[in-house]
Protein backbone atom coordinates (compact mmCIF):
# COMPACT_ATOMS: atom_id res chain seq x y z
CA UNK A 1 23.20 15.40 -34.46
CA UNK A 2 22.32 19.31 -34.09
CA UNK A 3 25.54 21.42 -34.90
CA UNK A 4 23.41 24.27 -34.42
CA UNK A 5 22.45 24.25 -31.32
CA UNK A 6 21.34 27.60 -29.55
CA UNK A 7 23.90 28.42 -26.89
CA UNK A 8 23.55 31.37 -24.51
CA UNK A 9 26.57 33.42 -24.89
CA UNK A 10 28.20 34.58 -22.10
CA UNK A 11 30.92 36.59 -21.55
CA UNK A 12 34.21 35.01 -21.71
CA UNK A 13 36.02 35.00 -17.31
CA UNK A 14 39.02 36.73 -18.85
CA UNK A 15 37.05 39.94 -19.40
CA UNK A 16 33.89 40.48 -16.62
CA UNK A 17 33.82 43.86 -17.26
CA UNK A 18 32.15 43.69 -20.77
CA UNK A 19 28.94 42.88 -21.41
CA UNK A 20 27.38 41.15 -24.68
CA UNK A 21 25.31 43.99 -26.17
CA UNK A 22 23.24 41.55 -28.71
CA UNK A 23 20.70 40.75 -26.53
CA UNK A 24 19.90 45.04 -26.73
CA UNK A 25 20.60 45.19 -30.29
CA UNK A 26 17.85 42.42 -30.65
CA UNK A 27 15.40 43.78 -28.12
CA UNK A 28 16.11 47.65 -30.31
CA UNK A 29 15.46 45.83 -33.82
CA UNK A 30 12.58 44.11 -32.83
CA UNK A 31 11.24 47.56 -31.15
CA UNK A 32 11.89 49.21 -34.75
CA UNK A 33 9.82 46.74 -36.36
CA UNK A 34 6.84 47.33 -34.20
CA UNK A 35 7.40 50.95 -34.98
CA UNK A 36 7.45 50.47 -39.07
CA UNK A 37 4.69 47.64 -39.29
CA UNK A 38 2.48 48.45 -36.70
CA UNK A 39 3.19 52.04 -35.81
CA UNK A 40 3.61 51.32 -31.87
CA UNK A 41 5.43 54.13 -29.86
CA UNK A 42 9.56 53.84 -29.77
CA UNK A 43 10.99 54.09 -26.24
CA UNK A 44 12.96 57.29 -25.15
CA UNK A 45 16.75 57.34 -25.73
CA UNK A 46 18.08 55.99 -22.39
CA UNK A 47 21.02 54.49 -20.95
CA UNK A 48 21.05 51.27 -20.36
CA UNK A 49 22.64 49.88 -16.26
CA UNK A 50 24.81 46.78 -16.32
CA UNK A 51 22.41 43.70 -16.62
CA UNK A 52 19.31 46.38 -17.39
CA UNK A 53 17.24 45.99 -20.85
CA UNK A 54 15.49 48.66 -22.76
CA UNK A 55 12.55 50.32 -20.87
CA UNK A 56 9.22 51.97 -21.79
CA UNK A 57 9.61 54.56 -19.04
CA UNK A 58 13.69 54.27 -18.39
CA UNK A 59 15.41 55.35 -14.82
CA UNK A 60 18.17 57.29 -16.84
CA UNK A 61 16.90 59.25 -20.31
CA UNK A 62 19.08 60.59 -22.58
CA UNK A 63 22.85 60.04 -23.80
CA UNK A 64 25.25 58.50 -21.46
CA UNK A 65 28.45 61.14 -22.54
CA UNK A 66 29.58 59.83 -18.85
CA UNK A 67 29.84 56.02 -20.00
CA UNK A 68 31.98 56.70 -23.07
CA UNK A 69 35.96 56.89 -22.42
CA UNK A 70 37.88 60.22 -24.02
């Protein structure tokens, strides 16, 4: 019997208005690696829509100071 068995995660119906961030943190560290071992080009700071992933030419560059609560 597989214990381990890979699950999508999803985001638990209590709370629909957050959004797992691992799948970017991934999809970042993976993006680093290319940088280090093969020296490919990093994508532009950017923010990131609801449901979006990390572009090579984003729609919004640059901090998101608007997304973050005071």
């Amino acid at each position: 019997m597989d214990r381990h068995r890979h699950r999508p995660r999803q985001v638990p119906p209590l709370f629909p208005q957050l959004e797992l961030i691992e799948p970017h943190a991934q999809r970042a560290l993976d993006l680093l690696v290319r940088y280090v071992e093969h020296g490919d080009a990093l994508p532009p700071s950017q923010c990131i829509p609801r449901g979006g992933a990390i572009a090579g030419a984003p729609a919004q560059p640059g901090h998101c100071a608007h997304l973050f609560a005071p």
